[in-house]
Protein backbone atom coordinates (compact mmCIF):
# COMPACT_ATOMS: atom_id res chain seq x y z
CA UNK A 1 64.77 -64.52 8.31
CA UNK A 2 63.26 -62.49 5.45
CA UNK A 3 59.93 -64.61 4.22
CA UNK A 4 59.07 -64.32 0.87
CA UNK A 5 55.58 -63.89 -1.20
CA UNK A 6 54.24 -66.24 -3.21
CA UNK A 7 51.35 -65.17 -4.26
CA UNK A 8 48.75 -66.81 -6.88
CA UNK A 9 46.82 -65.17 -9.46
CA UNK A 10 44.07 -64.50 -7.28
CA UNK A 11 45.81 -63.43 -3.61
CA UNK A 12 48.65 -60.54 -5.13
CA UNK A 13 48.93 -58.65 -2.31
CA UNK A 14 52.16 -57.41 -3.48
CA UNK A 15 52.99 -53.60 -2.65
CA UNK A 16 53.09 -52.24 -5.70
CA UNK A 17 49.38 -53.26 -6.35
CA UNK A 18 47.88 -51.72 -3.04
CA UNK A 19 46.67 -48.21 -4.76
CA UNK A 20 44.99 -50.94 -6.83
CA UNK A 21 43.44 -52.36 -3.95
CA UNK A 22 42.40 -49.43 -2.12
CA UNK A 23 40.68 -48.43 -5.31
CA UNK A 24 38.49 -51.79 -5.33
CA UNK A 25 37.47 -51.69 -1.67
CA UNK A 26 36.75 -47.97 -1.77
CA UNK A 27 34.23 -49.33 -4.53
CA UNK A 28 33.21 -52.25 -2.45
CA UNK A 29 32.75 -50.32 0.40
CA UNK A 30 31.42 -47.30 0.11
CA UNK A 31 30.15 -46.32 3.36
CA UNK A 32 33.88 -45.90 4.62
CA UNK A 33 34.09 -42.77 2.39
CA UNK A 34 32.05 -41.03 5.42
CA UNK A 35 34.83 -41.77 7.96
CA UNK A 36 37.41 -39.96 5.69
CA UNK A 37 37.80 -37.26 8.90
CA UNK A 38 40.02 -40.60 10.42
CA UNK A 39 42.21 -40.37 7.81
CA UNK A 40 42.53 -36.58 8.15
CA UNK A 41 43.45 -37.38 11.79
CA UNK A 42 45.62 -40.57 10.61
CA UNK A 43 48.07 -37.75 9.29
CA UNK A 44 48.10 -35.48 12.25
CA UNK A 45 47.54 -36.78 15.50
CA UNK A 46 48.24 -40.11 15.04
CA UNK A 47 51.07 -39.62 12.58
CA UNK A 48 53.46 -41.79 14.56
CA UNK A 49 52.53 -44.62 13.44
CA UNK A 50 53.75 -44.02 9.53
CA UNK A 51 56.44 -41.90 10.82
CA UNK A 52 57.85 -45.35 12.53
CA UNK A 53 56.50 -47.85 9.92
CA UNK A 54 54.35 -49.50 12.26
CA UNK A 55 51.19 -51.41 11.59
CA UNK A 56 49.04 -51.20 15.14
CA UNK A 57 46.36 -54.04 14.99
CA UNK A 58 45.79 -54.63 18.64
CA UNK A 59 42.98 -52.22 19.25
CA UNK A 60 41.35 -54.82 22.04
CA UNK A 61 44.45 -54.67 23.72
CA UNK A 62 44.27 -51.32 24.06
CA UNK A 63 43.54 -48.09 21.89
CA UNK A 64 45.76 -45.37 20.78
CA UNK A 65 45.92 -41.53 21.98
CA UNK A 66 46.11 -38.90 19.59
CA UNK A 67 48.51 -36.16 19.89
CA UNK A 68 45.85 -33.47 20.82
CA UNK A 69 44.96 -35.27 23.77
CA UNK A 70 48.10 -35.44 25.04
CA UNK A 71 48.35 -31.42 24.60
CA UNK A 72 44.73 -30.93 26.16
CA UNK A 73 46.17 -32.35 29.23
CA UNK A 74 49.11 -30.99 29.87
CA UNK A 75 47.89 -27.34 29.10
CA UNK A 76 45.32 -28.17 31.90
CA UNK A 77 48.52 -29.73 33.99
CA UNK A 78 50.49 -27.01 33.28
CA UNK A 79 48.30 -23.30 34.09
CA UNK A 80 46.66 -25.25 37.47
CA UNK A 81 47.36 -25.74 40.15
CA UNK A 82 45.90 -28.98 41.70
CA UNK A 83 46.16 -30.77 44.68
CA UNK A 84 44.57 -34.33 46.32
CA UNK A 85 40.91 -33.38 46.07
CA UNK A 86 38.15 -33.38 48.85
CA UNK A 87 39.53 -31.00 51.27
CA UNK A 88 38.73 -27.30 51.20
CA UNK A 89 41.55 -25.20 50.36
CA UNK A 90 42.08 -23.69 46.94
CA UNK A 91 44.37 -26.64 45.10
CA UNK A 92 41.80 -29.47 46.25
CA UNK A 93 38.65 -27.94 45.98
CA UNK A 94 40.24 -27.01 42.07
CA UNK A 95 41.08 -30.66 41.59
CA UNK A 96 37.65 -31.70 43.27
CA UNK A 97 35.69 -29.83 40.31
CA UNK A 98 37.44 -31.53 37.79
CA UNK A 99 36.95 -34.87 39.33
CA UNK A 100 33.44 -34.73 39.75
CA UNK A 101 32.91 -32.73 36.43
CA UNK A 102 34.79 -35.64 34.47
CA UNK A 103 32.04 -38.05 36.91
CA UNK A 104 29.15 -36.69 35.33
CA UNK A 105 30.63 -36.24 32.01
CA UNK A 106 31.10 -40.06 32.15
CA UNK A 107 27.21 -40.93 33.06
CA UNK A 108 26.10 -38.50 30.11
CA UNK A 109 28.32 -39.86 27.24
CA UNK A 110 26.59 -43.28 27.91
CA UNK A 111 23.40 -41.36 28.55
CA UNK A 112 23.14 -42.83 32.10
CA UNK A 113 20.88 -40.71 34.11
CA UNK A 114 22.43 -39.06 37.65
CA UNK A 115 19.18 -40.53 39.56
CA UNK A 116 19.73 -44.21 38.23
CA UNK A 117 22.95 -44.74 38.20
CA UNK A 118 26.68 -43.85 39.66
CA UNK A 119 29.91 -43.52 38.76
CA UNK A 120 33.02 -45.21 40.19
CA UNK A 121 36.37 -44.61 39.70
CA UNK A 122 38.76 -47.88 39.90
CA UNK A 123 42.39 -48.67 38.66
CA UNK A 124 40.87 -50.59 35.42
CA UNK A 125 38.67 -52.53 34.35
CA UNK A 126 38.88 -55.68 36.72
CA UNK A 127 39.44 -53.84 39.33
CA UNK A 128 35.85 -52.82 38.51
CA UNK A 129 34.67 -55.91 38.11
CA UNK A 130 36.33 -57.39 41.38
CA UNK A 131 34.65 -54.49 43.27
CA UNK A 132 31.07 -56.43 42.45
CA UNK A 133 32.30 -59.90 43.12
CA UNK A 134 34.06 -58.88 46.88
CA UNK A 135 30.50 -56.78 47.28
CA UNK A 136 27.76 -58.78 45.62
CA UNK A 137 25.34 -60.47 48.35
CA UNK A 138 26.06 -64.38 47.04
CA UNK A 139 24.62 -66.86 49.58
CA UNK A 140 24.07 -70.24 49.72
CA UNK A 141 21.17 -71.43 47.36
CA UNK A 142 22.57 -68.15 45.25
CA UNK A 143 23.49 -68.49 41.14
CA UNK A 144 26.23 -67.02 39.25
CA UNK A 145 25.52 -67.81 35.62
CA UNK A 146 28.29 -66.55 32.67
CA UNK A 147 29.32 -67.47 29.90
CA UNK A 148 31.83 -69.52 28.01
CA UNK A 149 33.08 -66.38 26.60
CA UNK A 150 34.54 -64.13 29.43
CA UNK A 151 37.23 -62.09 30.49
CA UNK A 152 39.52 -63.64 33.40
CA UNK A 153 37.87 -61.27 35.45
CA UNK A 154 34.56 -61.65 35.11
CA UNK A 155 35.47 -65.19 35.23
CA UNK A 156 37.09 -64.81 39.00
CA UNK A 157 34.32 -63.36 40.57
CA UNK A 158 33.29 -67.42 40.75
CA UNK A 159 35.95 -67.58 43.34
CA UNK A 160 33.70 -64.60 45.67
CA UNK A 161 30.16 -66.81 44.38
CA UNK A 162 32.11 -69.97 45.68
CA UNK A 163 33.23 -68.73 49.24
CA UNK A 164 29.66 -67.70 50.09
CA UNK A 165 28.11 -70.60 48.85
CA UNK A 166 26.41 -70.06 45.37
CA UNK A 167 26.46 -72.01 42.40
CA UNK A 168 28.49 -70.85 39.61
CA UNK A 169 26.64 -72.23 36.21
CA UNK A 170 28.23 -72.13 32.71
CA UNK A 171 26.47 -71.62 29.76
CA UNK A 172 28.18 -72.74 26.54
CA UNK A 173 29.02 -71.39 22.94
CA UNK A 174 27.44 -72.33 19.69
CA UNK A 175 30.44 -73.70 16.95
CA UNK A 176 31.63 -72.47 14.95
CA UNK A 177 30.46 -68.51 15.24
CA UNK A 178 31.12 -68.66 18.97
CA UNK A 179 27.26 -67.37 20.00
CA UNK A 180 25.84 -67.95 23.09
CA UNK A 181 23.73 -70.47 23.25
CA UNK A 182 20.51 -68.84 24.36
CA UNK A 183 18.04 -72.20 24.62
CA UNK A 184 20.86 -73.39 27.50
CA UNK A 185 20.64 -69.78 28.33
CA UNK A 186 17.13 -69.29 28.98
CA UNK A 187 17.40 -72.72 30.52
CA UNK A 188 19.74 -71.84 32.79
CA UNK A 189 18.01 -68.74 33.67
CA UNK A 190 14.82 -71.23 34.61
CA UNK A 191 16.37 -72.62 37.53
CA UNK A 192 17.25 -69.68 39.10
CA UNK A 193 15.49 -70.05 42.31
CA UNK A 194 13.86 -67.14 44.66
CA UNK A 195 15.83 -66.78 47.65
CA UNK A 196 18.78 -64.82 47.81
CA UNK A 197 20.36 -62.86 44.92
CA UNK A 198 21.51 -64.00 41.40
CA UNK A 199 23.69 -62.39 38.99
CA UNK A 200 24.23 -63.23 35.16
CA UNK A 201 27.60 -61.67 33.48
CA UNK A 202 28.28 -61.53 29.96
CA UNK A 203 30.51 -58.88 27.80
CA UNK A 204 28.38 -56.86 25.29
CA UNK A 205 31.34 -57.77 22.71
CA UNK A 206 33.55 -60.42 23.26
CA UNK A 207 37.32 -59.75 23.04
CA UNK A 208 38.07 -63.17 21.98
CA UNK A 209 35.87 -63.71 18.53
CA UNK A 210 34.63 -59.66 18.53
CA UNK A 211 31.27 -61.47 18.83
CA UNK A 212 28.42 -58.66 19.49
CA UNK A 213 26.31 -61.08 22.38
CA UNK A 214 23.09 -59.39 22.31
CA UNK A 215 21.80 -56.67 24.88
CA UNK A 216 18.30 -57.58 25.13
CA UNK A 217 19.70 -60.14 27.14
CA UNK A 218 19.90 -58.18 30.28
CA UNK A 219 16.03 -57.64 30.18
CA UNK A 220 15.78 -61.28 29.91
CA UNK A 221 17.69 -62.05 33.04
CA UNK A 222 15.94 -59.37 35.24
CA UNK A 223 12.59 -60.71 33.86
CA UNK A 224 13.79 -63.89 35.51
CA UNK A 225 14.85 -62.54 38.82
CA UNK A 226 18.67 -61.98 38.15
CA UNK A 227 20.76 -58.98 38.22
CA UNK A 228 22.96 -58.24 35.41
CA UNK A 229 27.05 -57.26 35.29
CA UNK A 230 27.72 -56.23 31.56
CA UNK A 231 31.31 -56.23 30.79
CA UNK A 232 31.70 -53.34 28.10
CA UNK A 233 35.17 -53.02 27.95
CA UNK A 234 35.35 -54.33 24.11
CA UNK A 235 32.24 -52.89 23.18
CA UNK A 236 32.50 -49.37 23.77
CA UNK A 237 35.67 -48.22 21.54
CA UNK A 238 33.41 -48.47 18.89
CA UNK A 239 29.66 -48.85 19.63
CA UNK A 240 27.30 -46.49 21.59
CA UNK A 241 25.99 -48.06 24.88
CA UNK A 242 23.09 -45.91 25.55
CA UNK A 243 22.11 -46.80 29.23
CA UNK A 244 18.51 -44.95 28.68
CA UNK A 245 17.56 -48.08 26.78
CA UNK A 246 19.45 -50.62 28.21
CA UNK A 247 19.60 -51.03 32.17
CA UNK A 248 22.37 -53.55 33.20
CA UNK A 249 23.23 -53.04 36.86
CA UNK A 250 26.66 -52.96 36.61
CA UNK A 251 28.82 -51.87 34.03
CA UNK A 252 32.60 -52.13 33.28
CA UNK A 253 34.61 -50.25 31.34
CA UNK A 254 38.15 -49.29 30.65
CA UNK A 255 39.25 -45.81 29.56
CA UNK A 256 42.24 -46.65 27.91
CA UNK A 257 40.97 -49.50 25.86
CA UNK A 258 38.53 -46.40 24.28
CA UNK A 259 40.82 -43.53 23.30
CA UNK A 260 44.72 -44.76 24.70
CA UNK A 261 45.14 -42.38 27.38
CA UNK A 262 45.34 -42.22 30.46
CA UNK A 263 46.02 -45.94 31.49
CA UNK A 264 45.19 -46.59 35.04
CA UNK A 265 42.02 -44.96 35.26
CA UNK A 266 38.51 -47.35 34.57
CA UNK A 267 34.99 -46.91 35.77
CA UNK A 268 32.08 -49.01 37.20
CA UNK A 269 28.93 -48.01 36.71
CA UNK A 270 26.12 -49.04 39.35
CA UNK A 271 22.54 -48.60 39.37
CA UNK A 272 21.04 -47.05 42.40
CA UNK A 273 18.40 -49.36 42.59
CA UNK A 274 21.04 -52.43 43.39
CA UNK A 275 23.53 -50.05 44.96
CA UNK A 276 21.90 -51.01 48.93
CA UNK A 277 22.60 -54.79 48.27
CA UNK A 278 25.80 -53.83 48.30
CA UNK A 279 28.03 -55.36 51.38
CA UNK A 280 32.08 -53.86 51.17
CA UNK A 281 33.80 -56.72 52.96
CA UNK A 282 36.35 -53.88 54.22
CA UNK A 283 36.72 -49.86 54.43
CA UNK A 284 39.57 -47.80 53.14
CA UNK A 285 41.01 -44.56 53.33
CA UNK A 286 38.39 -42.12 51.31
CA UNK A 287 35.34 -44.80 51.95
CA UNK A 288 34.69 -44.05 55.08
CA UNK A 289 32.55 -40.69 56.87
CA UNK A 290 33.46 -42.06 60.38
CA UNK A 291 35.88 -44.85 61.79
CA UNK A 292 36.67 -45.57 65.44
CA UNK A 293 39.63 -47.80 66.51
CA UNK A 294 38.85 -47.92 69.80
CA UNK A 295 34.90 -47.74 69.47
CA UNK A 296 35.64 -50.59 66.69
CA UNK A 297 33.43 -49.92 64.43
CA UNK A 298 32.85 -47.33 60.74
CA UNK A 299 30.22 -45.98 58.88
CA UNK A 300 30.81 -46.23 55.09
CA UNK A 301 30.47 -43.20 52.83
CA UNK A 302 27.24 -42.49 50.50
CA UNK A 303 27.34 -43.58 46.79
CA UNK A 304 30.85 -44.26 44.58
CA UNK A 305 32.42 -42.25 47.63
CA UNK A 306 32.07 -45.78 49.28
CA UNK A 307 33.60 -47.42 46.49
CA UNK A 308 36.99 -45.69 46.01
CA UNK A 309 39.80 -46.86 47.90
CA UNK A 310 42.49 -44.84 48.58
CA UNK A 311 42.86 -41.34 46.77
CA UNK A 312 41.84 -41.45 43.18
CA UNK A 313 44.28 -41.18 39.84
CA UNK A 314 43.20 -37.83 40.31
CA UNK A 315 45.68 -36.11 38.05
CA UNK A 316 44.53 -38.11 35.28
CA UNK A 317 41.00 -38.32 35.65
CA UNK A 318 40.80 -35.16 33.92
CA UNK A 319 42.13 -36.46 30.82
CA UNK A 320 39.59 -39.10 30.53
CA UNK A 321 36.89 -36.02 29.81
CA UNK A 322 38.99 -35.05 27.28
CA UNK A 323 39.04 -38.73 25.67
CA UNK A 324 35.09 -38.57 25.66
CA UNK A 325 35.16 -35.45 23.77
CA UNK A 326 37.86 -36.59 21.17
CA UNK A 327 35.62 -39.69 20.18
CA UNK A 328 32.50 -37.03 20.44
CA UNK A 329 34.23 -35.26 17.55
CA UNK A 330 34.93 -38.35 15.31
CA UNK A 331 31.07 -39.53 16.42
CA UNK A 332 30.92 -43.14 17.40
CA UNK A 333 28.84 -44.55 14.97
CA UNK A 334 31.61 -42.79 12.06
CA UNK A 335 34.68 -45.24 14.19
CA UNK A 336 31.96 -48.38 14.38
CA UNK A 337 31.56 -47.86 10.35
CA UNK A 338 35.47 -47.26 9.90
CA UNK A 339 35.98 -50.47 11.75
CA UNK A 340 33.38 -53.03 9.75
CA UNK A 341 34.33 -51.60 6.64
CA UNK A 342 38.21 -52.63 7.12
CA UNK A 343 36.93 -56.02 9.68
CA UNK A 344 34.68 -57.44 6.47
CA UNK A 345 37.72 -56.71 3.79
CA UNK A 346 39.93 -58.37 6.35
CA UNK A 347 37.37 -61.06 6.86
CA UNK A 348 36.88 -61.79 2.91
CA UNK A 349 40.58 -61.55 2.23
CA UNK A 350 41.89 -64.04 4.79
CA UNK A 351 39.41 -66.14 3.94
CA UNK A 352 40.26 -66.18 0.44
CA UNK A 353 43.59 -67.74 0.90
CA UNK A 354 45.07 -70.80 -0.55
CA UNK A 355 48.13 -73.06 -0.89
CA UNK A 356 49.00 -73.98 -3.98
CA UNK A 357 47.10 -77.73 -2.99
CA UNK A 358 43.69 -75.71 -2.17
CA UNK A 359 43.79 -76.29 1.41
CA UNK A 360 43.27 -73.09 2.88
CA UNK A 361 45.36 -70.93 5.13
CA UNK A 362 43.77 -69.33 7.32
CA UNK A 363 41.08 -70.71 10.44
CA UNK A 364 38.84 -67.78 12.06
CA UNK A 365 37.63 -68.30 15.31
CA UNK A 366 33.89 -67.02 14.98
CA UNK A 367 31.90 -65.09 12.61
CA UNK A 368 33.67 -64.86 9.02
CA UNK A 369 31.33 -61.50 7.99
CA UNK A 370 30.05 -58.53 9.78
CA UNK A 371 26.41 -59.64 10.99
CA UNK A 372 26.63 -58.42 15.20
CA UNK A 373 30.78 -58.89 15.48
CA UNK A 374 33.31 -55.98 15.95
CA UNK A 375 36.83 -55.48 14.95
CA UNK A 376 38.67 -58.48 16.33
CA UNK A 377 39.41 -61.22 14.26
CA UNK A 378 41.13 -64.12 16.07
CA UNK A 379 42.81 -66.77 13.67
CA UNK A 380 45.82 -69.47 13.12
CA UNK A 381 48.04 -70.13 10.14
CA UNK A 382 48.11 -73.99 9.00
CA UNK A 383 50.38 -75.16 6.63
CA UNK A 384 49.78 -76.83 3.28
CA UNK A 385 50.07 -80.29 5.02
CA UNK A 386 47.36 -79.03 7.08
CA UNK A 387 49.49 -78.92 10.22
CA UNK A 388 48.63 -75.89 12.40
CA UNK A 389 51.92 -73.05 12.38
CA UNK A 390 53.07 -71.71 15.81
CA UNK A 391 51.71 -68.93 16.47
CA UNK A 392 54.38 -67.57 18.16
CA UNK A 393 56.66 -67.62 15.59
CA UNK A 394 53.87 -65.89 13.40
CA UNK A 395 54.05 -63.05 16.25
CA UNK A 396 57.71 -63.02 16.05
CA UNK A 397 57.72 -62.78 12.01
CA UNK A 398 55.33 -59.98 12.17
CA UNK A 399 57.58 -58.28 14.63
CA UNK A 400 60.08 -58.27 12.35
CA UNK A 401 57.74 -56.11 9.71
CA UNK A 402 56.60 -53.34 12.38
CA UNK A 403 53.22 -55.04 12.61
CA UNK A 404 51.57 -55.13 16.26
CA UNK A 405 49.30 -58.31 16.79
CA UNK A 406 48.84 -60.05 20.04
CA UNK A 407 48.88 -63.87 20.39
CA UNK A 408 47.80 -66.52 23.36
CA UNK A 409 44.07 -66.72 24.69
CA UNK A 410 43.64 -63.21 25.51
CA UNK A 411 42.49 -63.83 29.10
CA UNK A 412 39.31 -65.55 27.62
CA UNK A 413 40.27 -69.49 28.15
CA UNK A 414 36.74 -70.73 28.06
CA UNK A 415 36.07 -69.12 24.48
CA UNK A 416 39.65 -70.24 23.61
CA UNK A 417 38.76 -73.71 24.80
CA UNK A 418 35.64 -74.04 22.82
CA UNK A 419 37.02 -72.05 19.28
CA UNK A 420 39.93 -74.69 19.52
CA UNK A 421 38.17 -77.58 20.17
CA UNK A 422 39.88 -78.17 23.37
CA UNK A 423 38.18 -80.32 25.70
CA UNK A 424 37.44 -80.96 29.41
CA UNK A 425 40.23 -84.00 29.09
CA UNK A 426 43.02 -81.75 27.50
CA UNK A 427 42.21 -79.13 30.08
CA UNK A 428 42.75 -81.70 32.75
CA UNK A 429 45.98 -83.37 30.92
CA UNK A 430 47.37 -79.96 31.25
CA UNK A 431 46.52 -79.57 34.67
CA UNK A 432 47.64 -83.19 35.75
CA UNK A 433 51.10 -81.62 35.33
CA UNK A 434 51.22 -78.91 37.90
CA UNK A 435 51.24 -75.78 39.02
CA UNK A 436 54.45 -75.18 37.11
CA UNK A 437 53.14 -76.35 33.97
CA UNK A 438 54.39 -73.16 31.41
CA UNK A 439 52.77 -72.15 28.03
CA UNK A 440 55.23 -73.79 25.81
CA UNK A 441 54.74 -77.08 27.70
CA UNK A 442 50.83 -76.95 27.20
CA UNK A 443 51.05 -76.51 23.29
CA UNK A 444 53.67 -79.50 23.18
CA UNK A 445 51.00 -81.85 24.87
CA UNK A 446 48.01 -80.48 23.33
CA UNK A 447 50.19 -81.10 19.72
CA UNK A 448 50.21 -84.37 21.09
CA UNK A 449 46.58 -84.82 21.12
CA UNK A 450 45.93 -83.82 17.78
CA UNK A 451 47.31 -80.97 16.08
CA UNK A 452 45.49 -78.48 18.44
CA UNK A 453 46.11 -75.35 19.33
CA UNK A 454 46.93 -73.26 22.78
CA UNK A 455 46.51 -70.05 21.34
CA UNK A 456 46.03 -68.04 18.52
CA UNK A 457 46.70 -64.79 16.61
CA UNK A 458 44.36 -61.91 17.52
CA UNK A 459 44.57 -58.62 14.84
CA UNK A 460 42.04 -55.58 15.75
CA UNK A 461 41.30 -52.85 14.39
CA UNK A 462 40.15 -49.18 15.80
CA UNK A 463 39.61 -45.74 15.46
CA UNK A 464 43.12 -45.03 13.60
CA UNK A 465 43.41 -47.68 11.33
CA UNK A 466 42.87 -47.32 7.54
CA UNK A 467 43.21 -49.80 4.94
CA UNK A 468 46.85 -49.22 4.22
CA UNK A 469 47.28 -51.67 7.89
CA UNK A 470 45.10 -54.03 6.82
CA UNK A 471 46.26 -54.35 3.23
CA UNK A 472 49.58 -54.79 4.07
CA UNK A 473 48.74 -57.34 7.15
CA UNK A 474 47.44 -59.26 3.96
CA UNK A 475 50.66 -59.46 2.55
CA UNK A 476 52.75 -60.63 4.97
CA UNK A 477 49.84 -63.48 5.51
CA UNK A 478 49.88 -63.87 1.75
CA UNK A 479 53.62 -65.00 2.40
CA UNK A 480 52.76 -67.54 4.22
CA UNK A 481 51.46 -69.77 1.51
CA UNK A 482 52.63 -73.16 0.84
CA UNK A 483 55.10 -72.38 4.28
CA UNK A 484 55.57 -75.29 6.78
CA UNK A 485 56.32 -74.76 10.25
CA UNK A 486 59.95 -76.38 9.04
CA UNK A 487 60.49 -73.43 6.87
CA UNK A 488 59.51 -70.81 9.11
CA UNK A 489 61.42 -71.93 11.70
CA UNK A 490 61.70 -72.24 15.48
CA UNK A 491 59.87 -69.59 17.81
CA UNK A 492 63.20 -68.12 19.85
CA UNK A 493 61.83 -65.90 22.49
CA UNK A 494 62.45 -66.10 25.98
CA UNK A 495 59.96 -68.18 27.31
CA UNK A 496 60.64 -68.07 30.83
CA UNK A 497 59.02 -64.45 30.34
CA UNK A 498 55.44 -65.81 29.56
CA UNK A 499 52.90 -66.38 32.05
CA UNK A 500 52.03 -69.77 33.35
CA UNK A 501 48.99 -72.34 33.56
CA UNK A 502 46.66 -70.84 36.47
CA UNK A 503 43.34 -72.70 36.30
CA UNK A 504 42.81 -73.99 32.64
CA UNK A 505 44.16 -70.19 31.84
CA UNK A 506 46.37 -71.39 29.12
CA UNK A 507 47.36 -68.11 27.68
CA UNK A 508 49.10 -64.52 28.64
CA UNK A 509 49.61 -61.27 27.80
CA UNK A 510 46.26 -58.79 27.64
């Protein structure tokens, strides 16, 4: 179905009037006038996107490549010759260089210095984080204390704290910005105890609400005797984490999620000073500087060497370098302007609409202006009878005009729980069904107990956007107005695709 707009004298987001617009925020934003070398790049290297009429707004699911680092890397590919590194003739030892080059390349861009801290090469980003939970020294009398707002996979590593005993602590969000709550915090943080070790994870941004948690945090927790796992995997596509003024112990981050390409490459950093607490509850191939099967016994490698299972992505290591020196040219702090320029227009605008009965629109999940947030903005559609819209048919609409959103709970259930209002009883309602219990069957009960949602609609934006995507995302939300989830009709994908309930993980697809 085509939807039409409906727009009132004060929400015309009609084509026709978007020179119009452009023209106002340009006034009302004038700092994005000094990112104008992303436009200049809009129209060359990432000119696909107009070229296929698509609107890209899932930047937290992952970033874009432009063209030039595509060519970067395959002129490298193409005039060496390179072979599995870390043996000595010509091919390796060629490949071994680049490997180690791109290494140290990574600890300089976040100004991490060679004698504090190490850099390992993993498959992603929880793979990085998995490496600390299998490795970190939890015993009995031990605390793991995270917050509400976490990635799936920082939010696994309970499962390592768990087997060996620790306590796994909580500590909630503040409604309705989503903050943590740093009295219960600091409270938390009181009763760590002094035997054994203690770790406290939290993601500098969170890639549920695009809440900026602040960093002085992790000076806070190692005043109080913890160790600190930052997951920067949404923070660093558009902020600088400077590691000279901020010491976390272990870092996270995914390459992709920063400049598109190459997928399948992430890093963890480690500091040296926590690197001997360390205990790898197995050895691989590559970990290892002796193994014996007969003596029964091994003798783990020095450093990330100890870390890296297997052969690395070595082919495409290369190209993360590259990626660095592409978002070196643009300069950070130019993409983290771009991006809270468009983020606040986005924020006012959605905001700003109304039914034709006043009731507005549009819910956001977390902070409604700029103040410490990035570029996500996580929302839901109601209707003029106040009756939430499926979200899923709002994906599948927005399909239909070339725009790229993501929908579910992003692989963050306990921010999704508390932005929704869902509680420890609907959580358990949902798991009193099964293991089998699906996606669409959670939203029907939870729409049983009182018009709540199981998801929502998550638009980003990043390095290539300009205000062209987020104007036009306007209109198609402008067309919602005065719709009913009667008139938009039935969502018709195949559901049996979608992932199911694991664990009060109600949503899919990150």
């Amino acid at each position: 179905m085509t939807m039409t707009i409906e727009s009132g004298p004060e929400q015309s987001y009609e084509p026709d009037r978007e020179a119009d617009a452009s023209a106002a925020f340009a006034k009302s934003y004038p700092a994005f006038a000094r990112t104008e070398l992303l436009d200049e790049w809009r129209e060359t290297g990432y000119r696909r996107l107009d070229a296929n009429r698509q609107i890209y707004l899932d930047y937290t699911g992952g970033g874009l490549y432009s063209e030039s680092q595509l060519s970067a890397h395959m002129e490298l590919l193409s005039t060496c010759v390179l072979g599995n590194p870390h043996s000595a003739n010509p091919a390796s030892q060629a490949m071994t260089d680049l490997v180690e080059g791109t290494r140290q390349y990574v600890l300089r861009y976040f100004n991490a210095a060679a004698d504090e801290y190490i850099a390992v090469f993993t498959a992603n980003a929880s793979a990085a984080l998995k490496l600390v939970g299998e490795a970190y020294p939890f015993t009995p009398g031990s605390r793991y204390i995270l917050t509400f707002d976490n990635h799936n996979s920082v939010n696994g590593i309970r499962e390592f704290a768990k087997l060996k005993g620790a306590e796994v602590t909580y500590v909630p969000l503040s409604i309705p910005d989503l903050r943590l709550d740093q009295t219960q915090l600091l409270d938390a943080f009181s009763r760590v105890g002094t035997a054994g070790s203690n770790l406290f994870a939290f993601p500098a941004q969170s890639n549920f609400s695009g809440v900026k948690h602040p960093l002085h945090l992790i000076e806070e927790a190692h005043g109080r005797g913890l160790d600190v796992l930052l997951d920067a995997a949404a923070f660093v596509p558009t902020n600088r984490l400077d590691l000279g003024v901020v010491k976390p112990d272990f870092v996270a981050i995914s390459f992709y999620k920063m400049f598109g390409y190459p997928t399948g490459v992430g890093a963890l950093l480690i500091r040296k000073s926590i690197f001997g607490k360390l205990k790898r509850p197995w050895f691989a191939g590559g970990t290892v500087n002796f193994a014996s099967v007969q003596g029964n016994g091994h003798y783990l490698s020095p450093n990330e060497a100890a870390f890296e299972d297997g052969t690395v992505n070595y082919l495409n290591i290369p190209a993360i370098e590259i990626g660095l020196q592409h978002l070196e040219k643009a300069g950070i702090d130019v993409i983290g302007q771009r991006v809270e320029c468009l983020t606040g227009w986005l924020l006012e605008h959605l905001l700003a609409l109304q039914h034709s009965n006043g009731k507005p629109m549009v819910r956001i999940y977390g902070p409604t202006d700029t103040q410490a947030r990035g570029g996500t903005v996580t929302l839901n559609f109601y209707g003029p009878d106040e009756r939430l819209l499926d979200y899923r048919r709002i994906e599948e609409l927005a399909n239909q005009k070339g725009i790229s959103l993501r929908t579910g709970c992003f692989c963050n259930p306990g921010a999704g729980e508390i932005a929704e209002g869902l509680t420890a009883e609907d959580m358990s309602a949902g798991l009193r069904h099964g293991a089998d219990m699906s996606l669409p069957h959670f939203v029907q009960v939870i729409q049983h107990r009182g018009n709540k949602s199981a998801g929502a609609i998550r638009v980003s934006v990043g390095l290539a956007t300009n205000f062209a995507d987020v104007y036009r995302f306007l209109n198609f939300a402008a067309g919602f107005r005065d719709k009913t989830n009667i008139y938009i009709g039935e969502v018709t994908f195949n559901i049996e695709s979608c992932r199911v309930i694991r664990d009060g993980s109600y949503g899919f697809r990150d």
